[in-house]
N, C-alpha and C. Protein backbone atom coordinates (compact mmCIF):
# COMPACT_ATOMS: atom_id res chain seq x y z
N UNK A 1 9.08 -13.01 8.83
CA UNK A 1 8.06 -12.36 8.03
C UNK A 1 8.62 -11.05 7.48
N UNK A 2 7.93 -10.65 6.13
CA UNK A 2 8.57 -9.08 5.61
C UNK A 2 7.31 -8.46 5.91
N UNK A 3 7.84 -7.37 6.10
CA UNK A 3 6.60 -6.54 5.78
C UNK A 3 7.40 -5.19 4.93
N UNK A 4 6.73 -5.00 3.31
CA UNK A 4 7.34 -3.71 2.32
C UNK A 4 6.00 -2.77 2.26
N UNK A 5 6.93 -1.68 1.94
CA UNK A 5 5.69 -0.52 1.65
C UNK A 5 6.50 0.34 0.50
N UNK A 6 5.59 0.49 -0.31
CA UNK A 6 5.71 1.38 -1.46
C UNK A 6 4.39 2.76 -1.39
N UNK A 7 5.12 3.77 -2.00
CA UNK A 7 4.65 4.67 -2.14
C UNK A 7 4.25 5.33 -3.42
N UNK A 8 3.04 6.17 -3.24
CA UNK A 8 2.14 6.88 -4.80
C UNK A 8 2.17 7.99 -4.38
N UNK A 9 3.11 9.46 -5.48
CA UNK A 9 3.50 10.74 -4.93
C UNK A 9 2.41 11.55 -5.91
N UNK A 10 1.70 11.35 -6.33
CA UNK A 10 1.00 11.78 -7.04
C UNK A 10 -1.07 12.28 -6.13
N UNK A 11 -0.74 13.64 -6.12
CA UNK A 11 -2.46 13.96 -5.11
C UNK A 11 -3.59 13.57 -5.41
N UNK A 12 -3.52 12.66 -6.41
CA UNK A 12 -5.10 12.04 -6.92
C UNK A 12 -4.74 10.22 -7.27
N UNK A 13 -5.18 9.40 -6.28
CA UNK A 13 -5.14 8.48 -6.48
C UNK A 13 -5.51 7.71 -7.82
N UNK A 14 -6.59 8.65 -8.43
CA UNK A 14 -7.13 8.05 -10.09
C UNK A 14 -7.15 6.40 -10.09
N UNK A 15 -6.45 5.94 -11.24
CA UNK A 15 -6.97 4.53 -11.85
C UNK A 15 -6.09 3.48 -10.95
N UNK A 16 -4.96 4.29 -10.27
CA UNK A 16 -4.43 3.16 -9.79
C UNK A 16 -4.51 2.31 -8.88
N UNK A 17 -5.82 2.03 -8.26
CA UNK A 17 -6.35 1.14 -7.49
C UNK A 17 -6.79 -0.28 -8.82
N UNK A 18 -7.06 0.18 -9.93
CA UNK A 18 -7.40 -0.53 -10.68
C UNK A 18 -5.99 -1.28 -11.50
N UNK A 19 -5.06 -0.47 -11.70
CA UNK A 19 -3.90 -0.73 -12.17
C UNK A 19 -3.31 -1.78 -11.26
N UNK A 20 -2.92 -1.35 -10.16
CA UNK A 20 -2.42 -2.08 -9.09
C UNK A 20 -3.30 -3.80 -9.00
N UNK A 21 -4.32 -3.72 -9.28
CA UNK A 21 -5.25 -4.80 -8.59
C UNK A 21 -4.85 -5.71 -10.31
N UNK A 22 -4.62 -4.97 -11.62
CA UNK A 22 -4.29 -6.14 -13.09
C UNK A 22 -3.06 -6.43 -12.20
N UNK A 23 -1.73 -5.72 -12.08
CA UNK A 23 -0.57 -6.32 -12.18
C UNK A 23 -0.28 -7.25 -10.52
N UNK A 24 -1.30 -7.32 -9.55
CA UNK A 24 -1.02 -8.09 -8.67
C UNK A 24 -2.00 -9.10 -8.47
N UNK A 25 -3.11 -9.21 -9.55
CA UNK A 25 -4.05 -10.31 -10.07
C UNK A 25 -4.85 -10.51 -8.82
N UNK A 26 -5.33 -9.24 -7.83
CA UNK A 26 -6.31 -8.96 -6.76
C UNK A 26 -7.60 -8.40 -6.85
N UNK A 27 -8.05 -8.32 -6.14
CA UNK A 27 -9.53 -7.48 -6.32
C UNK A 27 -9.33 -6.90 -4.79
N UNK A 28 -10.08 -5.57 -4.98
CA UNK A 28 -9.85 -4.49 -3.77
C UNK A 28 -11.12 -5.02 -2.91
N UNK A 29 -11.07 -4.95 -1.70
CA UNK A 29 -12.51 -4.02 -1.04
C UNK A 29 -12.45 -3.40 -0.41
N UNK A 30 -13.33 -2.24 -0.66
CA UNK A 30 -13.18 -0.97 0.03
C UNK A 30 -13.56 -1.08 1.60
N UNK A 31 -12.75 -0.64 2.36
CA UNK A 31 -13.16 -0.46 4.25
C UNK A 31 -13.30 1.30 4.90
N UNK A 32 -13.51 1.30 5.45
CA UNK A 32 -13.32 2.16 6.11
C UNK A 32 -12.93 2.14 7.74
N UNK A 33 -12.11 2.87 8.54
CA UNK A 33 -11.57 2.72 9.80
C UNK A 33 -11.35 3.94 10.26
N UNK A 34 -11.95 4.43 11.49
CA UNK A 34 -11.20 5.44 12.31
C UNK A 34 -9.80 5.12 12.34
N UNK A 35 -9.15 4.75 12.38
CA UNK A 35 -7.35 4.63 12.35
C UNK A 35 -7.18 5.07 10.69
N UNK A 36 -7.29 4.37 9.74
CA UNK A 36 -6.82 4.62 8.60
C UNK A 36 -7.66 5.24 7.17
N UNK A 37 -8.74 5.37 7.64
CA UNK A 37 -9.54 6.25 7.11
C UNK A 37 -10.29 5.10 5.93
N UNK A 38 -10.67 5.64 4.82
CA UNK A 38 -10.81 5.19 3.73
C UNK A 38 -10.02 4.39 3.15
N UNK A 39 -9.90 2.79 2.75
CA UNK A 39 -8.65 2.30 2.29
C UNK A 39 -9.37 0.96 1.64
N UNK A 40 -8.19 0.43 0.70
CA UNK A 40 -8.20 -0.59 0.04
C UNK A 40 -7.95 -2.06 0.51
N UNK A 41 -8.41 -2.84 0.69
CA UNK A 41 -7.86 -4.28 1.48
C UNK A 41 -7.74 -5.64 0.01
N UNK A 42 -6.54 -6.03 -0.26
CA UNK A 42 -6.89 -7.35 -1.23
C UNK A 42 -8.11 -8.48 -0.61
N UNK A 43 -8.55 -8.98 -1.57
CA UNK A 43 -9.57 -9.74 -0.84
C UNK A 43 -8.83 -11.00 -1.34
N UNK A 44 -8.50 -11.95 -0.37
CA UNK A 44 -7.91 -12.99 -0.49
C UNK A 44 -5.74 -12.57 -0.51
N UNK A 45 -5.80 -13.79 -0.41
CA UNK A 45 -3.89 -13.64 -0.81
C UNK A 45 -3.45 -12.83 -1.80
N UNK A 46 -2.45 -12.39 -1.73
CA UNK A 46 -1.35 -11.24 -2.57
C UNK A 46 -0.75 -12.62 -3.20
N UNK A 47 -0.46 -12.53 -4.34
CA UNK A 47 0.67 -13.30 -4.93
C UNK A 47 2.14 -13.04 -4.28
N UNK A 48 2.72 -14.40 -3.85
CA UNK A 48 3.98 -13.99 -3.28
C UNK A 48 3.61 -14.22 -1.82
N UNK A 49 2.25 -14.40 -1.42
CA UNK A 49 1.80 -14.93 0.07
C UNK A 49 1.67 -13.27 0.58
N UNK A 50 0.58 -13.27 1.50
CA UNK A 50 0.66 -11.89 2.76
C UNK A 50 -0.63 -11.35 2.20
N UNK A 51 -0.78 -10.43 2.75
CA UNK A 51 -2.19 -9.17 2.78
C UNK A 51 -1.54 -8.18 2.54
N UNK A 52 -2.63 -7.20 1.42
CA UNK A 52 -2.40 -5.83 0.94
C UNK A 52 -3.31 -4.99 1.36
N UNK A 53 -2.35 -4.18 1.47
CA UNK A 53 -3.43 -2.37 1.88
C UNK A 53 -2.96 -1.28 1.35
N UNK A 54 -4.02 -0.61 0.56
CA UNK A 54 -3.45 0.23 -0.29
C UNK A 54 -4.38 1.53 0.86
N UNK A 55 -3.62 2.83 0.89
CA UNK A 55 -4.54 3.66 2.24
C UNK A 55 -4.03 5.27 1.70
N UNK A 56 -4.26 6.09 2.43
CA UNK A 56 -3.08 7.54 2.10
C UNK A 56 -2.86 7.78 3.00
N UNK A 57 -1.35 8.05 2.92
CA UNK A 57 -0.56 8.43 3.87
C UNK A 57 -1.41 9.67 4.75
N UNK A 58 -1.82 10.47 4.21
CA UNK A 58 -2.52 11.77 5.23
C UNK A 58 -3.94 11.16 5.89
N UNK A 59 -3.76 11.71 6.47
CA UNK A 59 -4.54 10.94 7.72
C UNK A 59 -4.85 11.79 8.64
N UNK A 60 -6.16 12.31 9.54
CA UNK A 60 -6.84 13.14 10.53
C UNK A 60 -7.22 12.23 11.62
N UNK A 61 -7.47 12.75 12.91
CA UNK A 61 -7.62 12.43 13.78
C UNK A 61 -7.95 13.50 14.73
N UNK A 62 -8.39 12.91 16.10
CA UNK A 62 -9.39 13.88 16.67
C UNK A 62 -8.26 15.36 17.18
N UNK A 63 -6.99 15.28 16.95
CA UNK A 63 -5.94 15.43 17.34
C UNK A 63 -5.16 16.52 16.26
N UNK A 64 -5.96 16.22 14.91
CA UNK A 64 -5.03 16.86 13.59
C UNK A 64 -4.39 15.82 12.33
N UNK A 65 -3.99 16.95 11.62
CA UNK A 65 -3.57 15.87 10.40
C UNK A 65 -2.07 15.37 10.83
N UNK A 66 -1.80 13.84 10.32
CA UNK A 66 -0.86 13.39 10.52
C UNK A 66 -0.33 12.41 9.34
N UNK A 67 0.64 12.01 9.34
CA UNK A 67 0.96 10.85 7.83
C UNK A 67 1.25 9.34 8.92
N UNK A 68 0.93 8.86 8.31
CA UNK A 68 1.01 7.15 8.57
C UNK A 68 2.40 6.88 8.36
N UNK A 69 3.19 7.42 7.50
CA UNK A 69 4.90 7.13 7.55
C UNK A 69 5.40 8.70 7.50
N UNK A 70 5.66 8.94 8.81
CA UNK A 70 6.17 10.99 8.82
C UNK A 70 7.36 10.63 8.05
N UNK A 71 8.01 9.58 7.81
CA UNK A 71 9.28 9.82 7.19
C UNK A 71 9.21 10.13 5.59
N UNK A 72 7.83 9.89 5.05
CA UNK A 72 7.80 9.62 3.78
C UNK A 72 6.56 10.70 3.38
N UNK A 73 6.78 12.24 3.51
CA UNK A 73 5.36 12.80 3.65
C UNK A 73 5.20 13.29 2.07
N UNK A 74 6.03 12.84 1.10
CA UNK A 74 6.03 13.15 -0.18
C UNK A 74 5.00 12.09 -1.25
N UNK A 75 4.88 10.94 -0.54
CA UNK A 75 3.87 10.02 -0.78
C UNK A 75 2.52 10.29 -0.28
N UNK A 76 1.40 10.31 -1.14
CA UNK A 76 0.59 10.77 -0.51
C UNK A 76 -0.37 9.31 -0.31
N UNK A 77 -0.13 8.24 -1.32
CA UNK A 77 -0.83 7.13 -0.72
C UNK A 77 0.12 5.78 -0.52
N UNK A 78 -0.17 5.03 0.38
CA UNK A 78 0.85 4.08 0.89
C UNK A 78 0.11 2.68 0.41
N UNK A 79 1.02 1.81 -0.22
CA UNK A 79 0.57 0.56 -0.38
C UNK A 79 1.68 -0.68 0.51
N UNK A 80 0.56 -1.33 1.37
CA UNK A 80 1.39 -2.12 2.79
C UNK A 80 1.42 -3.61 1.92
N UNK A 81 2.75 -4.04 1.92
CA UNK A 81 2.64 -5.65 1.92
C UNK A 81 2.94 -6.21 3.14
N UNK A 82 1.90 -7.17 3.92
CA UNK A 82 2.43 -7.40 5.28
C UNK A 82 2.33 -9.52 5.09
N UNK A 83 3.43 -9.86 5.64
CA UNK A 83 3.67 -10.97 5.72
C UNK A 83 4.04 -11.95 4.69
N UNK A 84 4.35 -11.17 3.47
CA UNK A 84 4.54 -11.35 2.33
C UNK A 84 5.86 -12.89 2.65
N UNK A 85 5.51 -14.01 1.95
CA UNK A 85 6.20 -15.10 2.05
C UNK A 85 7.10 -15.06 0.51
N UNK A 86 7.09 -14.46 -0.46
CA UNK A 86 7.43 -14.19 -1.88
C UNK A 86 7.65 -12.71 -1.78
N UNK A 87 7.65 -11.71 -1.01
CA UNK A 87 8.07 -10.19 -1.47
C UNK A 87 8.73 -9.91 -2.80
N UNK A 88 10.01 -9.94 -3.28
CA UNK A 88 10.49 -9.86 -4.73
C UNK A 88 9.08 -9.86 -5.86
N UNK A 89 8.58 -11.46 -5.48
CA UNK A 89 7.63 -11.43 -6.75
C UNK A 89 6.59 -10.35 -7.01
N UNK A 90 6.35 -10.18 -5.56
CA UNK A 90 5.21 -8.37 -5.52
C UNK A 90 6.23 -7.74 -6.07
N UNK A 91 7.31 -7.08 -6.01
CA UNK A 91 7.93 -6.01 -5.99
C UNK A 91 8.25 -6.16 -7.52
N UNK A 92 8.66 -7.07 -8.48
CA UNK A 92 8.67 -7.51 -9.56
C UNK A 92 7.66 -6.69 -10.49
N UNK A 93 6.25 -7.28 -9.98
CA UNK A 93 5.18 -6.17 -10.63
C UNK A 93 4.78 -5.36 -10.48
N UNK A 94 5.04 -4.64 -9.44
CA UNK A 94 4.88 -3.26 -9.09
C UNK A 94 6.04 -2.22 -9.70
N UNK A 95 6.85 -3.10 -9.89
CA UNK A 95 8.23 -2.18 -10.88
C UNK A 95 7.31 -1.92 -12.34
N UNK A 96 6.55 -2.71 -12.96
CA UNK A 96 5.68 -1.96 -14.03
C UNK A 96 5.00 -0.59 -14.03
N UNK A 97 4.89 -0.30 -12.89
CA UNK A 97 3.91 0.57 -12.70
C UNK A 97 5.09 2.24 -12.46
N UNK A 98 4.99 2.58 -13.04
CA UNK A 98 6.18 4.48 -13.10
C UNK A 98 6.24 4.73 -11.90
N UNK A 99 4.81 5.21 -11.39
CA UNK A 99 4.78 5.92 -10.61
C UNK A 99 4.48 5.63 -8.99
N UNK A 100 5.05 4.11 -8.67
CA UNK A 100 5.18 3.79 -7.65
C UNK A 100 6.72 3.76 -7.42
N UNK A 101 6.78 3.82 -5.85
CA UNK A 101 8.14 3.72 -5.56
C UNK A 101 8.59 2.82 -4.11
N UNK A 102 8.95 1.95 -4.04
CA UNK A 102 9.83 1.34 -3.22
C UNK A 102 9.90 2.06 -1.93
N UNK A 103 9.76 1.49 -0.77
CA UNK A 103 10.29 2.79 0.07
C UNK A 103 11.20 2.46 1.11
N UNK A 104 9.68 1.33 2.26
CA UNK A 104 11.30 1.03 3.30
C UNK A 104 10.64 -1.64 2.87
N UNK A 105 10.92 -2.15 3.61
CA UNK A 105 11.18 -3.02 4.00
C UNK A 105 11.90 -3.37 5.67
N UNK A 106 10.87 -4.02 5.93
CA UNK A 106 10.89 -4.61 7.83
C UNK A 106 11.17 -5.75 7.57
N UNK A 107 12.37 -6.52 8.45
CA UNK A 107 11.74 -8.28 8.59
C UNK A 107 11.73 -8.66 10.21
N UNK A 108 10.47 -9.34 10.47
CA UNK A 108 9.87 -9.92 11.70
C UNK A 108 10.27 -11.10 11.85
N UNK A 109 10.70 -11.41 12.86
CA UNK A 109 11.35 -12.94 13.20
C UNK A 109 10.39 -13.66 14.47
């Protein structure tokens, strides 16, 4: 299994929940979670196979603020592809988009 994450460095999430959802032919729904706060879930399959979560990296807890990837604290919102059976083909259309960026890639065996 892969699991990729790309990152949005920009402090106002704006249209691109909407952008993101034309070029990966999804529809969002909104959740909410004590772990990840406010976030985006695809409803149904990602093209390319797996589940999406679009979330922001900053993140509070009873504890203080913290980032969901400390390695990446220049991103302020994180978009998760997890189990992705096609990854490339996500990553394909998300290269349309400027102001996302690539970040790390996991593979689960």
């Amino acid at each position: 299994m892969i699991f990729d994450v790309y990152g949005f460095g920009e402090p106002d999430l704006g249209e691109q929940p909407d952008r993101l959802a034309e070029v990966l032919g999804v529809r969002w729904r909104l959740h909410e979670s004590d772990y990840r706060g406010v976030y985006y879930a695809a409803a149904g399959p990602a093209p390319g196979g797996g589940k999406l979560r679009l979330q922001s990296n900053d993140l509070r807890d009873r504890n203080g603020e913290y980032h969901q990837l400390p390695d990446f604290p220049e991103y302020r919102y994180l978009l998760f592809v997890d189990k992705a059976e096609r990854p490339d083909e996500i990553r394909s259309r998300i290269a349309s988009l400027p102001h996302w960026r690539f970040l790390l890639r996991r593979r689960v065996d």
